[in-house]
C-alpha atoms as a PDB file:
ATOM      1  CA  UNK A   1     -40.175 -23.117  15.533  1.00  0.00           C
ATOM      2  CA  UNK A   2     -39.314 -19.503  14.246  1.00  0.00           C
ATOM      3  CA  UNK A   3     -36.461 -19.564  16.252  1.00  0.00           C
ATOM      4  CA  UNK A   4     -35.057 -22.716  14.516  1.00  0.00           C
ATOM      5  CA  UNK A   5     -35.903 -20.851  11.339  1.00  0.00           C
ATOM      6  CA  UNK A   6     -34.172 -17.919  12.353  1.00  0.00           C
ATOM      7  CA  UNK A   7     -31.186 -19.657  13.484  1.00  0.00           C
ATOM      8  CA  UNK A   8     -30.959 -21.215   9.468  1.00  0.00           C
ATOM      9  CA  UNK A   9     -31.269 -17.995   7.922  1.00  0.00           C
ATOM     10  CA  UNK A  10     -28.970 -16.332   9.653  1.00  0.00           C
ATOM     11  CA  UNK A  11     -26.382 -19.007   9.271  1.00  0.00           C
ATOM     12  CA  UNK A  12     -27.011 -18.782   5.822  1.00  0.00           C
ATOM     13  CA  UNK A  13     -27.012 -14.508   5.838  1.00  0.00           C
ATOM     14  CA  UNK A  14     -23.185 -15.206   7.337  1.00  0.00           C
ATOM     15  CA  UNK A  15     -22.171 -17.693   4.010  1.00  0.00           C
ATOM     16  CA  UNK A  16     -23.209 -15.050   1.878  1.00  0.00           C
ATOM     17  CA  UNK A  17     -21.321 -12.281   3.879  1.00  0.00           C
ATOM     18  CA  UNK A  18     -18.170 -14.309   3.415  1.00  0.00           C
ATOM     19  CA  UNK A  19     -18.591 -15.091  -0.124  1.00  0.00           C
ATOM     20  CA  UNK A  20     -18.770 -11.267  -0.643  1.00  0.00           C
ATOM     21  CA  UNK A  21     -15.502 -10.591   1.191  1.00  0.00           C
ATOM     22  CA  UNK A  22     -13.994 -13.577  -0.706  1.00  0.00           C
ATOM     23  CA  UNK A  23     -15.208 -12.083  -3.727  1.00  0.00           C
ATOM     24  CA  UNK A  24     -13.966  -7.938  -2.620  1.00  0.00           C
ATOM     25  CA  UNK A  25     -10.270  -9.585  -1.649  1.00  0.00           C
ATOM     26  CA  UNK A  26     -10.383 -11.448  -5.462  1.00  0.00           C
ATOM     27  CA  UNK A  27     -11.545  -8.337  -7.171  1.00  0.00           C
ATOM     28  CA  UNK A  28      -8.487  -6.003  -5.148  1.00  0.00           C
ATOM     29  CA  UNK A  29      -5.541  -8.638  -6.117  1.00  0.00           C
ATOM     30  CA  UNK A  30      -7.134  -8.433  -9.718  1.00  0.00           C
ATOM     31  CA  UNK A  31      -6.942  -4.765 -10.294  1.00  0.00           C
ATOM     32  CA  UNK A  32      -3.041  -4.879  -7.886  1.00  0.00           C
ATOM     33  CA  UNK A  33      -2.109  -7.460 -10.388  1.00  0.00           C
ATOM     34  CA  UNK A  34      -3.165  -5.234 -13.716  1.00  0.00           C
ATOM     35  CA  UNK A  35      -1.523  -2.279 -12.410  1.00  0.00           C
ATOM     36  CA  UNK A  36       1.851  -3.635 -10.993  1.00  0.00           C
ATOM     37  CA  UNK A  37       1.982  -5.596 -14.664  1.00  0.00           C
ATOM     38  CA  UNK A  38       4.418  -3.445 -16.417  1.00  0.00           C
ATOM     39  CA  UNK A  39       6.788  -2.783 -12.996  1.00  0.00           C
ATOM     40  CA  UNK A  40       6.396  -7.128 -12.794  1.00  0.00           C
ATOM     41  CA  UNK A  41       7.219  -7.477 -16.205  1.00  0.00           C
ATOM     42  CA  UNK A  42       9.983  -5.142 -16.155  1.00  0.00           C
ATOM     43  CA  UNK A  43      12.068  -6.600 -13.524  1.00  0.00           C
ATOM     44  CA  UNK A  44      11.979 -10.099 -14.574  1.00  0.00           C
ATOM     45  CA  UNK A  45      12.892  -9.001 -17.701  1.00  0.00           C
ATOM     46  CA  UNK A  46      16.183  -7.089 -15.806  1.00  0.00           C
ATOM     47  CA  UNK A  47      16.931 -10.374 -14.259  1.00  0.00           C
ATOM     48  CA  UNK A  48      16.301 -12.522 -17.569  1.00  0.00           C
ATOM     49  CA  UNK A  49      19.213 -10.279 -19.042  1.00  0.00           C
ATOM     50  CA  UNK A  50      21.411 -10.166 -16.306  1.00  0.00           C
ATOM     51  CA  UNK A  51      21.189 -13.745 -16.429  1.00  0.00           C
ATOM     52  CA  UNK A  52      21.967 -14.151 -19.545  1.00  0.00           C
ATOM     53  CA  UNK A  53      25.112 -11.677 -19.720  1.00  0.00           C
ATOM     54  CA  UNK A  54      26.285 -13.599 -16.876  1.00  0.00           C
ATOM     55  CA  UNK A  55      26.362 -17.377 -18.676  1.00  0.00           C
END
């Protein structure tokens, strides 16, 4: 009986360990996205106008 229980909890211990790497991985491409935004934006925009000239 207690080993049964065991066995549940610590299944349960390991969906909660994933969630929080889940949630560590989300939170890192996050703060990559907000600080690569301005080097992102910038070199669309260089292709938008080169784009443009060209047509």
């Amino acid at each position: 009986m207690y080993w049964e229980n065991f066995k549940r909890r610590d299944k349960g211990q390991g969906m909660v360990e994933y969630a929080l790497i889940i949630a560590l991985v989300v939170v890192i491409i996050i703060a990559a996205f907000a600080l690569l935004k301005g080097p992102i934006e910038g070199a669309f925009g260089n292709v938008a106008n080169n784009i443009n000239a060209a047509a």
